[in-house]
C-alpha atoms as a PDB file:
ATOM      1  CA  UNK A   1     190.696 151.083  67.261  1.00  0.00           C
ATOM      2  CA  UNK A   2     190.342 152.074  63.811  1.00  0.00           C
ATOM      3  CA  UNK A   3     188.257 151.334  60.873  1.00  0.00           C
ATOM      4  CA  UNK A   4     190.160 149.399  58.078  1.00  0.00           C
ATOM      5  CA  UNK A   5     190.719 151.131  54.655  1.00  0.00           C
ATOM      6  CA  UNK A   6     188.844 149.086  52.488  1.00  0.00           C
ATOM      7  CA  UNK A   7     185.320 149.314  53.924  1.00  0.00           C
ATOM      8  CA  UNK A   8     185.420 153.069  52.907  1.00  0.00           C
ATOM      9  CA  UNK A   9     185.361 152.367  49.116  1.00  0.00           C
ATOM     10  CA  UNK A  10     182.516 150.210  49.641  1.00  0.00           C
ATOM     11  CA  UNK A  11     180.508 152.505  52.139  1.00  0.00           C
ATOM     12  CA  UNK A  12     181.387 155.166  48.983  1.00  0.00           C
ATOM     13  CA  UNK A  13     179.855 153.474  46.297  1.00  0.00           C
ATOM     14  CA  UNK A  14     176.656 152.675  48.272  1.00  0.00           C
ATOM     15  CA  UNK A  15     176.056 156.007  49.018  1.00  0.00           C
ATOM     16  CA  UNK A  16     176.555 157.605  45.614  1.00  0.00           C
ATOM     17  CA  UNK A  17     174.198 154.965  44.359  1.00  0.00           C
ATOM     18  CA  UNK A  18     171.322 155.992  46.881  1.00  0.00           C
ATOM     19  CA  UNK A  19     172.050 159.901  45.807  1.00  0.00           C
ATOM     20  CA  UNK A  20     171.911 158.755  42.327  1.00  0.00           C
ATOM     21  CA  UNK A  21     168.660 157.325  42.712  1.00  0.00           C
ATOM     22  CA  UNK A  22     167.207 160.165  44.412  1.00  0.00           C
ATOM     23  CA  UNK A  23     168.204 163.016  42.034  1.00  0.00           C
ATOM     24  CA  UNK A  24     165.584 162.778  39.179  1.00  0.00           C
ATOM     25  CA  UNK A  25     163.127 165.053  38.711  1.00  0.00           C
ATOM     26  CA  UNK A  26     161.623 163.473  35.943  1.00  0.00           C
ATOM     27  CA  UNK A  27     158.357 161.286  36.735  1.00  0.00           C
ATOM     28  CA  UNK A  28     158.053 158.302  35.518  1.00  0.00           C
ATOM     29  CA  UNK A  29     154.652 156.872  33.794  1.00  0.00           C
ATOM     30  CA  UNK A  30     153.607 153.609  33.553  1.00  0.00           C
ATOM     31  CA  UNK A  31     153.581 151.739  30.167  1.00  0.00           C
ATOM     32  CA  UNK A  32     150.634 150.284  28.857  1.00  0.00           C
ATOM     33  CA  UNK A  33     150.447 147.526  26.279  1.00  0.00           C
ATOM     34  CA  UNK A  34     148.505 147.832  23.472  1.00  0.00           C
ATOM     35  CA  UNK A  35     146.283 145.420  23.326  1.00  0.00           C
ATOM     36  CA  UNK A  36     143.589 143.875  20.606  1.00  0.00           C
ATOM     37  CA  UNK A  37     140.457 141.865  20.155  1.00  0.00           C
ATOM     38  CA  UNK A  38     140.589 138.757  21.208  1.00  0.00           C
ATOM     39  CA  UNK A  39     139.106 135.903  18.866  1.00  0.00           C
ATOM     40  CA  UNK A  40     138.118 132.387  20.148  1.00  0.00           C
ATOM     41  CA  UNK A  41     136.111 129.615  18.069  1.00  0.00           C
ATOM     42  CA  UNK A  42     133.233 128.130  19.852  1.00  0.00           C
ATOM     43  CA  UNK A  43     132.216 124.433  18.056  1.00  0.00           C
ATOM     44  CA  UNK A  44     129.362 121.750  19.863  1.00  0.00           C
ATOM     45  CA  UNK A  45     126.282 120.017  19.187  1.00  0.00           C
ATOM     46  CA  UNK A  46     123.196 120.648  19.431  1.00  0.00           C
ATOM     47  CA  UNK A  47     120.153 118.561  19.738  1.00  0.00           C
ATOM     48  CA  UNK A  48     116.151 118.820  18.857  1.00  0.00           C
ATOM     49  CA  UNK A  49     115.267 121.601  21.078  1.00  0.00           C
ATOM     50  CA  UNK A  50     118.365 121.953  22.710  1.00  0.00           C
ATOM     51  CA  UNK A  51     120.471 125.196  23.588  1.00  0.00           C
ATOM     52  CA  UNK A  52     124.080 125.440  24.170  1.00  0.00           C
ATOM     53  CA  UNK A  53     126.164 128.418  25.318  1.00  0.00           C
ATOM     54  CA  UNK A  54     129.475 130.116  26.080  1.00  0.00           C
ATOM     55  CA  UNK A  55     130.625 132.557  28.779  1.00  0.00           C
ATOM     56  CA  UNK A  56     133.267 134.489  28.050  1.00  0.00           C
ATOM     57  CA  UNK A  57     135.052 137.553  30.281  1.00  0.00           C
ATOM     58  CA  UNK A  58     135.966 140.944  28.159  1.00  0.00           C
ATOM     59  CA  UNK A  59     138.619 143.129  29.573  1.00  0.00           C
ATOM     60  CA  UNK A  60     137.664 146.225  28.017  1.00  0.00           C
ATOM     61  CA  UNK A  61     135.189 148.368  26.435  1.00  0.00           C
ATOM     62  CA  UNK A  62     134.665 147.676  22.894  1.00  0.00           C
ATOM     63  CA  UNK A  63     132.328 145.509  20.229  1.00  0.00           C
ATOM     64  CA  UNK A  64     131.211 141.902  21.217  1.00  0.00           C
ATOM     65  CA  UNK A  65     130.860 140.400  17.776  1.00  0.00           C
ATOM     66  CA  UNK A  66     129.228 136.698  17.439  1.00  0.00           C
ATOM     67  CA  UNK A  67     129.444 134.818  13.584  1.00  0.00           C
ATOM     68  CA  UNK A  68     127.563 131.536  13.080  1.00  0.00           C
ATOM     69  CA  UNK A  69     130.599 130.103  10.362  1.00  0.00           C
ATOM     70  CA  UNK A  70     129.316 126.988  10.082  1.00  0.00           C
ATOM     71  CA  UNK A  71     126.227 124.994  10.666  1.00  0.00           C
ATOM     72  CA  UNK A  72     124.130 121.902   9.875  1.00  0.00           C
ATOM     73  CA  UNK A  73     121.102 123.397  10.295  1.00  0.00           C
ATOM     74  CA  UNK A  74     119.431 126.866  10.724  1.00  0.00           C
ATOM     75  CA  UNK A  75     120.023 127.720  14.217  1.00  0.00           C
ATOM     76  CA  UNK A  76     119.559 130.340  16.758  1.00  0.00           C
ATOM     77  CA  UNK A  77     122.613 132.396  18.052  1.00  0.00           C
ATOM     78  CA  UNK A  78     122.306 134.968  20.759  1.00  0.00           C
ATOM     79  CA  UNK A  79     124.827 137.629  23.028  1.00  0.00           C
ATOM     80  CA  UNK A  80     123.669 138.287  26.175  1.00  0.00           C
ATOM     81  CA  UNK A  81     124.948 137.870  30.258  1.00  0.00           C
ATOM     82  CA  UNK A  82     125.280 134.460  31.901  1.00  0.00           C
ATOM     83  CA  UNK A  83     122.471 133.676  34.788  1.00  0.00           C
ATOM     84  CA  UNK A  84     124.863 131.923  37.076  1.00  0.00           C
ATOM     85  CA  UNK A  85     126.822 128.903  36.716  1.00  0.00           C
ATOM     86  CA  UNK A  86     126.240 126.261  33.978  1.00  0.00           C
ATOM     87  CA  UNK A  87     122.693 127.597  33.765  1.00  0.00           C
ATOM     88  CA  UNK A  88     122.511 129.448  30.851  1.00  0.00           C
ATOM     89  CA  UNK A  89     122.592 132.620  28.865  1.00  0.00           C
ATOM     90  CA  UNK A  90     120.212 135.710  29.500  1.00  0.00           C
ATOM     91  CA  UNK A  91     120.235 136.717  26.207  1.00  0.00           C
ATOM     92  CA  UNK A  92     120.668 140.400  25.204  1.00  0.00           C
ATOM     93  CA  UNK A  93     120.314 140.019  21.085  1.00  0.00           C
ATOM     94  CA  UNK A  94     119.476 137.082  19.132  1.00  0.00           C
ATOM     95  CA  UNK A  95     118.493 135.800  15.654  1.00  0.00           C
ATOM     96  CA  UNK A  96     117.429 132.437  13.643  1.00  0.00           C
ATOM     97  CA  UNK A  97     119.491 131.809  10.315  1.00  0.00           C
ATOM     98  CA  UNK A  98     122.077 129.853   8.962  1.00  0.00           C
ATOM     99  CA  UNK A  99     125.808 129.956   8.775  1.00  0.00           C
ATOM    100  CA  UNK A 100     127.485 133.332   8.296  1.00  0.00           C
ATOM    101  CA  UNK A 101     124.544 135.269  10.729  1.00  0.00           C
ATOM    102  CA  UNK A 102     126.822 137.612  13.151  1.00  0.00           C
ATOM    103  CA  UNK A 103     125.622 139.774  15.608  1.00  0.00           C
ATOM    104  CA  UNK A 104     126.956 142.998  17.433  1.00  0.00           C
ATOM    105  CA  UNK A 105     126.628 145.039  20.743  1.00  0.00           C
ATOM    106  CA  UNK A 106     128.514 147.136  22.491  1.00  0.00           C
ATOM    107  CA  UNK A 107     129.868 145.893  25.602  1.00  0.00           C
ATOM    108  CA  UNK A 108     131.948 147.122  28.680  1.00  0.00           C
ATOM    109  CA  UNK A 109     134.179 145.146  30.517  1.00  0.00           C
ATOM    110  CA  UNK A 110     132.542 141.976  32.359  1.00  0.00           C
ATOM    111  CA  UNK A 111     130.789 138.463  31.911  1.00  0.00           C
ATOM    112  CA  UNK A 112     129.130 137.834  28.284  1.00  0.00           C
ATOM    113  CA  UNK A 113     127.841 134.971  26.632  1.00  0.00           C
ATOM    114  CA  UNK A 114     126.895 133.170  24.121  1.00  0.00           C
ATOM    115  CA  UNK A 115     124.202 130.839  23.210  1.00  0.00           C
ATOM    116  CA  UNK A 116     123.437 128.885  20.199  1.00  0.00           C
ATOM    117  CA  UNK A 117     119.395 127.205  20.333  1.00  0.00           C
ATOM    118  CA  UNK A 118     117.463 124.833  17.910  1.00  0.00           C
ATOM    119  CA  UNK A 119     114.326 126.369  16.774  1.00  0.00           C
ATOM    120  CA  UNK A 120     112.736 124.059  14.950  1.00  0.00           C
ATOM    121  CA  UNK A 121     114.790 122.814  12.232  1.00  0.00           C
ATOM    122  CA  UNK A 122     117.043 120.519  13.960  1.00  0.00           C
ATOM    123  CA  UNK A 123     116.271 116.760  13.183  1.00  0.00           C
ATOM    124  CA  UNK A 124     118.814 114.876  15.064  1.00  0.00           C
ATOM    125  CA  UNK A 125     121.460 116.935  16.163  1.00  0.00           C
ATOM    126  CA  UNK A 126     123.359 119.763  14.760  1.00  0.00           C
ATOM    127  CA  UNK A 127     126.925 120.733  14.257  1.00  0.00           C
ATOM    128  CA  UNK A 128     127.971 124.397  14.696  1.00  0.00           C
ATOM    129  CA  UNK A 129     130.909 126.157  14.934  1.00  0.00           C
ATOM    130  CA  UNK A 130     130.988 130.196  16.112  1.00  0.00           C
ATOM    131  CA  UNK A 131     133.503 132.679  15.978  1.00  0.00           C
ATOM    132  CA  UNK A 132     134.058 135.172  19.061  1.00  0.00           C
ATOM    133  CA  UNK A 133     135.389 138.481  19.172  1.00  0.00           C
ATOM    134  CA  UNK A 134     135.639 140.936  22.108  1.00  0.00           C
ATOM    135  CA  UNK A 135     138.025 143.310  23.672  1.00  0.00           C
END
């Protein structure tokens, strides 16, 4: 019994398609994708002796930069690591003043946050809103 005639085109093609694939000797690298600093605007509230905070996860190494933009009161704003779930900010760096304070550090890839606190000079409550960058 013999083979029909047109099966051997398509056995052909398949194999001259495998030997095509296997004769480069060029490696191949992977592309990478440039990427920048991500920016995210924080706003709240926050009451007469009250803190509020932010975590945040940064992909690489680079700057963590925090700006109070806008505030009704003076208010404290801090970068540091969170403790553990919804309970706070271990803060790393952190100053009282009023809108258009930023702060730096330098920062490898992980868990950051961000915490904004009333020390002394909210009334009532306070409005703030906070810019975040980080790579």
């Amino acid at each position: 019994m013999t083979m029909p005639r047109y099966r051997h085109p398509v056995l052909l093609c398949a194999v001259a398609v495998f030997a095509a694939a296997c004769g480069s000797d060029t490696p191949t690298t992977p592309s990478t994708a440039a990427t920048s600093p991500a920016t995210e605007t924080w706003t709240g509230i926050v009451g007469p002796g009250g803190t509020a905070s932010r975590s945040f996860e940064t992909t690489l190494a680079g700057t963590v930069t925090v700006t109070l933009t806008a505030s009704d009161a003076a208010l404290g704003l801090g970068i540091g690591v969170p403790r553990s779930v919804n309970a706070g900010c271990r803060l790393t760096v952190s100053q009282v003043d009023v809108a258009g304070l930023a702060l730096s550090i330098p920062a490898n890839a992980g868990s950051y946050c961000v915490q904004i606190f009333d020390d002394g000079a909210v009334v009532k409550q306070a409005s703030f809103s906070v810019q975040i960058g980080h790579p």
